[in-house]
PDB file of N, CA and C in Angstrom:
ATOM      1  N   UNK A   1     -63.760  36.659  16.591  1.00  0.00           N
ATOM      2  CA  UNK A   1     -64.540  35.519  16.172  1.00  0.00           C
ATOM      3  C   UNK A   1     -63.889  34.265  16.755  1.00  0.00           C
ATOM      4  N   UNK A   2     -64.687  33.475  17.358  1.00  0.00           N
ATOM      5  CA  UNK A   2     -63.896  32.433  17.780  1.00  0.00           C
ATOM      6  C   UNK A   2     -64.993  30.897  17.383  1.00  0.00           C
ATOM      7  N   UNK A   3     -64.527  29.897  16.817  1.00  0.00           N
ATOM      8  CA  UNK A   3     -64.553  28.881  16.420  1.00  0.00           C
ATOM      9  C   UNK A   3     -63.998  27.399  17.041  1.00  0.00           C
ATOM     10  N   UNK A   4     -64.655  26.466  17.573  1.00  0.00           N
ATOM     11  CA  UNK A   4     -64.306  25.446  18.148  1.00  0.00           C
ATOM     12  C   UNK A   4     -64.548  24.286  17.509  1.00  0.00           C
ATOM     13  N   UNK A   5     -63.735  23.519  17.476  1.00  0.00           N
ATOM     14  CA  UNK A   5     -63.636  22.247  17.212  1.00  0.00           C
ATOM     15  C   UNK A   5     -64.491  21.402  17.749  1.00  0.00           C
ATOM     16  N   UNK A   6     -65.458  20.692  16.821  1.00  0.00           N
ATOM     17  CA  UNK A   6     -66.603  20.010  17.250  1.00  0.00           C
ATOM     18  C   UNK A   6     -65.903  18.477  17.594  1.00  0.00           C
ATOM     19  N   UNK A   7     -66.479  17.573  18.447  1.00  0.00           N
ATOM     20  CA  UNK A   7     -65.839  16.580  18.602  1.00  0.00           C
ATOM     21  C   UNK A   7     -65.875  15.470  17.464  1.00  0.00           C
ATOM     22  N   UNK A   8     -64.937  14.895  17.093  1.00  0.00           N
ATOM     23  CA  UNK A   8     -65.286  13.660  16.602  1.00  0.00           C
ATOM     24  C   UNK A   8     -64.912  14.697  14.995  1.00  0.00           C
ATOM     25  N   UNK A   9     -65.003  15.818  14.742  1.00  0.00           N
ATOM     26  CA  UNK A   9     -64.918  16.574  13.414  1.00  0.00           C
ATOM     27  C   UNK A   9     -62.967  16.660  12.989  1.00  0.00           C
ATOM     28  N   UNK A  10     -63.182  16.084  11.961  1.00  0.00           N
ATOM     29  CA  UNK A  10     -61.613  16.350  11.079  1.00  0.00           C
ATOM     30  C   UNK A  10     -61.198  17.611  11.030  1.00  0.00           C
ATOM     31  N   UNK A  11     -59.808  17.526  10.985  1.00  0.00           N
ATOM     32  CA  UNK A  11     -59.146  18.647  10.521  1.00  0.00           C
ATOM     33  C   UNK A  11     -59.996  19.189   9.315  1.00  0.00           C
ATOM     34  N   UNK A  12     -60.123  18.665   8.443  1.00  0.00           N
ATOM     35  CA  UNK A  12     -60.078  19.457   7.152  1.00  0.00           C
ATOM     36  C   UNK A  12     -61.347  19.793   7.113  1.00  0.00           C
ATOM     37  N   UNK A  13     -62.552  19.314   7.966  1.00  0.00           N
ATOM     38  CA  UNK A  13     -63.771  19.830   8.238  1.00  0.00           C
ATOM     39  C   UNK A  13     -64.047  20.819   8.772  1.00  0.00           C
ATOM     40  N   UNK A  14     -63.120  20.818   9.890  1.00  0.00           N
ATOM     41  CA  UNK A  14     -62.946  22.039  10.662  1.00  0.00           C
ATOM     42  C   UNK A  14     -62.407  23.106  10.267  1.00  0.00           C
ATOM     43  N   UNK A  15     -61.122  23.163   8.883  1.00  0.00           N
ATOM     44  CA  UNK A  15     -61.003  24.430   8.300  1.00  0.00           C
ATOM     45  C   UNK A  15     -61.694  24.509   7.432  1.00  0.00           C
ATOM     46  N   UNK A  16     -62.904  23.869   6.863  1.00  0.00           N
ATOM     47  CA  UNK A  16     -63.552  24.245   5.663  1.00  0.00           C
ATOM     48  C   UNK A  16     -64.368  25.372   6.641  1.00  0.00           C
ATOM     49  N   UNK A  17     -64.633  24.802   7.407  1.00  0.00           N
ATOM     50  CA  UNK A  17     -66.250  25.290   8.261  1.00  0.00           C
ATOM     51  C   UNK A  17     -65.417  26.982   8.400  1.00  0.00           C
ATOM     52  N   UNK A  18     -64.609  26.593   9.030  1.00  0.00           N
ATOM     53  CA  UNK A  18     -62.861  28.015   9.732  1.00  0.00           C
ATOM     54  C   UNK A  18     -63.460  28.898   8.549  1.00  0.00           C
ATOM     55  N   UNK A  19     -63.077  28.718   7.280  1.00  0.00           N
ATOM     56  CA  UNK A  19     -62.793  29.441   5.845  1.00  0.00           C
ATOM     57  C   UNK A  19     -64.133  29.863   5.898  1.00  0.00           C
ATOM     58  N   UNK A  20     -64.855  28.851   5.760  1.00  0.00           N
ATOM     59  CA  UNK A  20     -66.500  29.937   5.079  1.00  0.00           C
ATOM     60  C   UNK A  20     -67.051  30.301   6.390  1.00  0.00           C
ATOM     61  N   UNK A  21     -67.071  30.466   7.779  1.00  0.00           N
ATOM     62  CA  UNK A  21     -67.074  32.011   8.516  1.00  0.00           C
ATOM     63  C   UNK A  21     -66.463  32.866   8.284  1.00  0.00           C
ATOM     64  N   UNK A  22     -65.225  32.543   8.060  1.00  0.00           N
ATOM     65  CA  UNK A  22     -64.172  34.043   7.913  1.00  0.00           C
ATOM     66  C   UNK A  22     -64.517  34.925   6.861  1.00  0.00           C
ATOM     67  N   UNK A  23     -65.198  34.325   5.862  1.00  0.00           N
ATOM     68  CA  UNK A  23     -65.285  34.779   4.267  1.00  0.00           C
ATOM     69  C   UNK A  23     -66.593  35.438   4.684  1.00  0.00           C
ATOM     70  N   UNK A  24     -67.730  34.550   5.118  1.00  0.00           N
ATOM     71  CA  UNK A  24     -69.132  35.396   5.511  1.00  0.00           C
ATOM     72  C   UNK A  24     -69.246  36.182   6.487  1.00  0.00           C
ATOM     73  N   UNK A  25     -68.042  36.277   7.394  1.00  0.00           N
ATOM     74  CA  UNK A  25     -68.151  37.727   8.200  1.00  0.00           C
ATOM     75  C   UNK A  25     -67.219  38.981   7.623  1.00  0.00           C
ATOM     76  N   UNK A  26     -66.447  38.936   6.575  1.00  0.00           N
ATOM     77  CA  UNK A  26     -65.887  39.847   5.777  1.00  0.00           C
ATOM     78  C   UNK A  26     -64.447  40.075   6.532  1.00  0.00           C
ATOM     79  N   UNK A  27     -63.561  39.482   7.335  1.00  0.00           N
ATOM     80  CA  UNK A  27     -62.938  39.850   8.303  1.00  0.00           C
ATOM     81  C   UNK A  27     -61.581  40.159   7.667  1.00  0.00           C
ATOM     82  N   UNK A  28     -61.828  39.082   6.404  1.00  0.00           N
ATOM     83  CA  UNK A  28     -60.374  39.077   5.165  1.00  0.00           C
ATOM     84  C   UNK A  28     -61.082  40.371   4.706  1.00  0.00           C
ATOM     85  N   UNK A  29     -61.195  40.463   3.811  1.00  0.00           N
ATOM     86  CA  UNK A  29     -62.019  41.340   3.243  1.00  0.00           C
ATOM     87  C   UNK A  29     -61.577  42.549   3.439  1.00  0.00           C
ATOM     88  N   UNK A  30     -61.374  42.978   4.968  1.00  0.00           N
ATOM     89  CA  UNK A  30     -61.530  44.464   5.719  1.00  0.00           C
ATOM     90  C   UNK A  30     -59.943  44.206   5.889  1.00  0.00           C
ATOM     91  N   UNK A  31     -59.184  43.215   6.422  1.00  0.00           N
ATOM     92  CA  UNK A  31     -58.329  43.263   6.401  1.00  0.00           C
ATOM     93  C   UNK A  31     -57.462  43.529   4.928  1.00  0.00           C
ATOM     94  N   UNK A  32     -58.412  43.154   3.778  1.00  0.00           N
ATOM     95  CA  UNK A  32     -57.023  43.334   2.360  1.00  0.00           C
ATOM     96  C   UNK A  32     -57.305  44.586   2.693  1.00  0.00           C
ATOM     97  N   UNK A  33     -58.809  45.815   2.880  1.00  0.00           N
ATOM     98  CA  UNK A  33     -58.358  46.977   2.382  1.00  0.00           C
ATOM     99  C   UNK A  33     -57.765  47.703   3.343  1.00  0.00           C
ATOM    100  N   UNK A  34     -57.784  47.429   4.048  1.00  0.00           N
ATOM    101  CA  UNK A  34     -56.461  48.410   5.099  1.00  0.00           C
ATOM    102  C   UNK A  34     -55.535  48.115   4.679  1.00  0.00           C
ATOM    103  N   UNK A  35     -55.102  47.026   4.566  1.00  0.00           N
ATOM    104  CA  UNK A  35     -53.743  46.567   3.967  1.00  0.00           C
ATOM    105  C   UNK A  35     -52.790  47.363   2.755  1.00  0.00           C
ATOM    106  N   UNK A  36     -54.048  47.726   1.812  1.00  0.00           N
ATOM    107  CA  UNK A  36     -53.250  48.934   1.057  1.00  0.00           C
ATOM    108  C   UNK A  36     -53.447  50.494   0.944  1.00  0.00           C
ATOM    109  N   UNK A  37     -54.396  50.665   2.243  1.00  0.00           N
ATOM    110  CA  UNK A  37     -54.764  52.191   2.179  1.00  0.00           C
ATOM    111  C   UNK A  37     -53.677  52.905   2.232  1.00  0.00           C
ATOM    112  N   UNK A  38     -53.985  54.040   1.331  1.00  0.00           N
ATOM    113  CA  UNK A  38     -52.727  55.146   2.060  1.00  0.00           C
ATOM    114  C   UNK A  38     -52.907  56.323   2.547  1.00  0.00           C
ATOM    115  N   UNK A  39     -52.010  56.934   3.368  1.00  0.00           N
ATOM    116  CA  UNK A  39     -52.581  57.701   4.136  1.00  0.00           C
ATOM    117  C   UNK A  39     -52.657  58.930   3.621  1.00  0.00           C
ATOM    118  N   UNK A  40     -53.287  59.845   4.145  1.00  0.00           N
ATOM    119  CA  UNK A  40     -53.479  61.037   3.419  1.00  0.00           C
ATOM    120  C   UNK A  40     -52.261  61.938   3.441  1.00  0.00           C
ATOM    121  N   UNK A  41     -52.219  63.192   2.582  1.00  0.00           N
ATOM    122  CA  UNK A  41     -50.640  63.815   2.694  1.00  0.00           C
ATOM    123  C   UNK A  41     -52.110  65.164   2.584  1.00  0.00           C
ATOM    124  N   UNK A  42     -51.135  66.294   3.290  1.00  0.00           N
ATOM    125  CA  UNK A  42     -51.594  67.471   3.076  1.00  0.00           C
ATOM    126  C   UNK A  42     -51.499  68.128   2.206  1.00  0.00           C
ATOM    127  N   UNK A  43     -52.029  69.353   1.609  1.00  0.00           N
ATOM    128  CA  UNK A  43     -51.886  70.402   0.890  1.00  0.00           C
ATOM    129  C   UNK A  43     -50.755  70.724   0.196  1.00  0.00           C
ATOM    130  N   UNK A  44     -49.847  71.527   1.391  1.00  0.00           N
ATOM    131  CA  UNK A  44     -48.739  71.959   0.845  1.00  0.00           C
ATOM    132  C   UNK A  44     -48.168  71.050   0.606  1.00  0.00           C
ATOM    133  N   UNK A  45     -47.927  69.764   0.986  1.00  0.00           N
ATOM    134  CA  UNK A  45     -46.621  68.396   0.175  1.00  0.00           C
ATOM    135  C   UNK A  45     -47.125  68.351  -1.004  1.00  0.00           C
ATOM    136  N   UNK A  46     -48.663  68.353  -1.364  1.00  0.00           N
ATOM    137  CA  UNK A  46     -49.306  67.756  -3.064  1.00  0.00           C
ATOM    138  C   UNK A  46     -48.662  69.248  -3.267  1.00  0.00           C
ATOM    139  N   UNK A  47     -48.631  70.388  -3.021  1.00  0.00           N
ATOM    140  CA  UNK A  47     -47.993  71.423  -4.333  1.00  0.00           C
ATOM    141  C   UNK A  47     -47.019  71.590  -3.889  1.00  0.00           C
ATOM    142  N   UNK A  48     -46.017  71.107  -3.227  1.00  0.00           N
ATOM    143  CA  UNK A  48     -44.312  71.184  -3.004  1.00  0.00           C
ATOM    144  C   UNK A  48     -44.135  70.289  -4.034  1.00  0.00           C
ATOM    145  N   UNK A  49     -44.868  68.536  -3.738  1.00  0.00           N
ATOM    146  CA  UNK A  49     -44.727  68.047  -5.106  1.00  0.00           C
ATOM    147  C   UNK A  49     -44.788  68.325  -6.727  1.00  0.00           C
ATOM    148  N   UNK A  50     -45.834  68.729  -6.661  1.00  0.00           N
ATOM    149  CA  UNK A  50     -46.207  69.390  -7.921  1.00  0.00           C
ATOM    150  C   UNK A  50     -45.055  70.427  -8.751  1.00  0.00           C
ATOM    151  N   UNK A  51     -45.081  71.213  -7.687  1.00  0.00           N
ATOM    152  CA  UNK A  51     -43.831  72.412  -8.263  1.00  0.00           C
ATOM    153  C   UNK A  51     -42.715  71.985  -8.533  1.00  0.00           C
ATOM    154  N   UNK A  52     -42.320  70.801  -7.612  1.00  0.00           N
ATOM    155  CA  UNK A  52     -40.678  70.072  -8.055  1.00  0.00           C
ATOM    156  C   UNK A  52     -41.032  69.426  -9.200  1.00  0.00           C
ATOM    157  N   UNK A  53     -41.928  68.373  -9.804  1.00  0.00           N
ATOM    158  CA  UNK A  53     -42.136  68.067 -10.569  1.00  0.00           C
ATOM    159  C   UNK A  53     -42.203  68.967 -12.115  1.00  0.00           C
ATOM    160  N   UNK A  54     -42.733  70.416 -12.029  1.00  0.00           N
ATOM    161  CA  UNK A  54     -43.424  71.379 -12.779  1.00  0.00           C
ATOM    162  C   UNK A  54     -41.441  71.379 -13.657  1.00  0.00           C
ATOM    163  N   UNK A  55     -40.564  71.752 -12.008  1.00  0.00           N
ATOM    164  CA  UNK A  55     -39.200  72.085 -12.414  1.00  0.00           C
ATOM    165  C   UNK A  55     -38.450  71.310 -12.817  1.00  0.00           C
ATOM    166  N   UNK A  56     -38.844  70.132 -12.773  1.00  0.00           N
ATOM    167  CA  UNK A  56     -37.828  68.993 -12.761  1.00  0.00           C
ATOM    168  C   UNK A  56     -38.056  68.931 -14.536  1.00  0.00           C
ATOM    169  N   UNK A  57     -39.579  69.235 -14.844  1.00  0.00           N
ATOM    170  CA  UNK A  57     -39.655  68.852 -16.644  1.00  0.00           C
ATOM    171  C   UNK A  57     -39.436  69.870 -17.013  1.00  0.00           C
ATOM    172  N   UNK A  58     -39.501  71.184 -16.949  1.00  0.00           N
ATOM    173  CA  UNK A  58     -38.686  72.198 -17.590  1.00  0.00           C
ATOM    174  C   UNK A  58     -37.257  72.128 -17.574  1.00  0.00           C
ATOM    175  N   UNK A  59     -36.068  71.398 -16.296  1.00  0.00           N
ATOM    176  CA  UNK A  59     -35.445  71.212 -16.963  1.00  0.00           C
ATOM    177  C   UNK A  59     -34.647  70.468 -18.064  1.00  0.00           C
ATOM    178  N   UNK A  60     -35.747  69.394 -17.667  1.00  0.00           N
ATOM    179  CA  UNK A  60     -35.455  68.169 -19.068  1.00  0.00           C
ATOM    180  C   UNK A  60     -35.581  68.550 -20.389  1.00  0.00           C
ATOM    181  N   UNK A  61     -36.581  69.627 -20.226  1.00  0.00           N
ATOM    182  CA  UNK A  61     -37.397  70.036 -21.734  1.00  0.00           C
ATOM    183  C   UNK A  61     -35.717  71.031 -21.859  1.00  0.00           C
ATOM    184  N   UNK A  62     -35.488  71.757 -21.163  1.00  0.00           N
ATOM    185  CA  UNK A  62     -33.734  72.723 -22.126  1.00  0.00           C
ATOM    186  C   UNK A  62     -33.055  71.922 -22.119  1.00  0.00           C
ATOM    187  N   UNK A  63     -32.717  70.840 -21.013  1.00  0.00           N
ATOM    188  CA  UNK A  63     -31.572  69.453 -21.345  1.00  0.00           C
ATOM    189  C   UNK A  63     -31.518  69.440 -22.743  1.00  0.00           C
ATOM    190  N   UNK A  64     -33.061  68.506 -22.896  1.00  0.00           N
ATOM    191  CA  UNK A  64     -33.089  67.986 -24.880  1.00  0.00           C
ATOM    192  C   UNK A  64     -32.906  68.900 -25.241  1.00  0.00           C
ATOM    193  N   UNK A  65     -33.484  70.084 -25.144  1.00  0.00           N
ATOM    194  CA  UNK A  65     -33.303  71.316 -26.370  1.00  0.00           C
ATOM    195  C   UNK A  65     -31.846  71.751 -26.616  1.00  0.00           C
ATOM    196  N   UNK A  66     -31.186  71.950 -25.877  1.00  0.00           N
ATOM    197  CA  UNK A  66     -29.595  71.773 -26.369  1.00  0.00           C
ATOM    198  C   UNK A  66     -28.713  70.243 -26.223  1.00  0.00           C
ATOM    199  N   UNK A  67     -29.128  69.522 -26.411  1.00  0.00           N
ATOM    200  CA  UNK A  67     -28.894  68.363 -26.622  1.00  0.00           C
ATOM    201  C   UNK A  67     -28.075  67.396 -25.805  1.00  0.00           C
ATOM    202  N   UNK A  68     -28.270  68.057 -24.099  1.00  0.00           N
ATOM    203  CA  UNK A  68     -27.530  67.547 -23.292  1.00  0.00           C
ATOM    204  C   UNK A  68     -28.210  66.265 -22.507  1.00  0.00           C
ATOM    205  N   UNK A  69     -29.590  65.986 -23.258  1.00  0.00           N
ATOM    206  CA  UNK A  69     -30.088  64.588 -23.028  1.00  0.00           C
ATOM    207  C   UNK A  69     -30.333  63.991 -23.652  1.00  0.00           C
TER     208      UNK A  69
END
């Protein structure tokens, strides 16, 4: 997108005008949501995760149960 400075037009005219193209062509917009996409993980990492997780609270759950947490 490109935007020029009209003659004889102020700064602050010229970024109002700047701001409401940028806003009515969505360009922020597309840029926030990339900004926090994340990327996908495969299969086996979600149940490698899972299973460490599954082990990690069983052993918390005998920790407390003999009272070593």
């Amino acid at each position: 997108m490109e935007i020029k400075r009209k003659e004889g037009e102020s700064i602050s005219a010229f970024l109002y005008r700047f701001s409401k193209k940028m806003q009515q062509s969505g360009v922020l917009k597309e840029a926030k949501k990339r900004k926090h996409k994340k990327r996908n993980i495969n299969k086996t990492k979600i149940r490698a995760n899972a299973i460490y997780r599954s082990n990690k609270k069983e052993e918390n759950e005998k920790a407390r149960k003999m009272g070593l947490r």
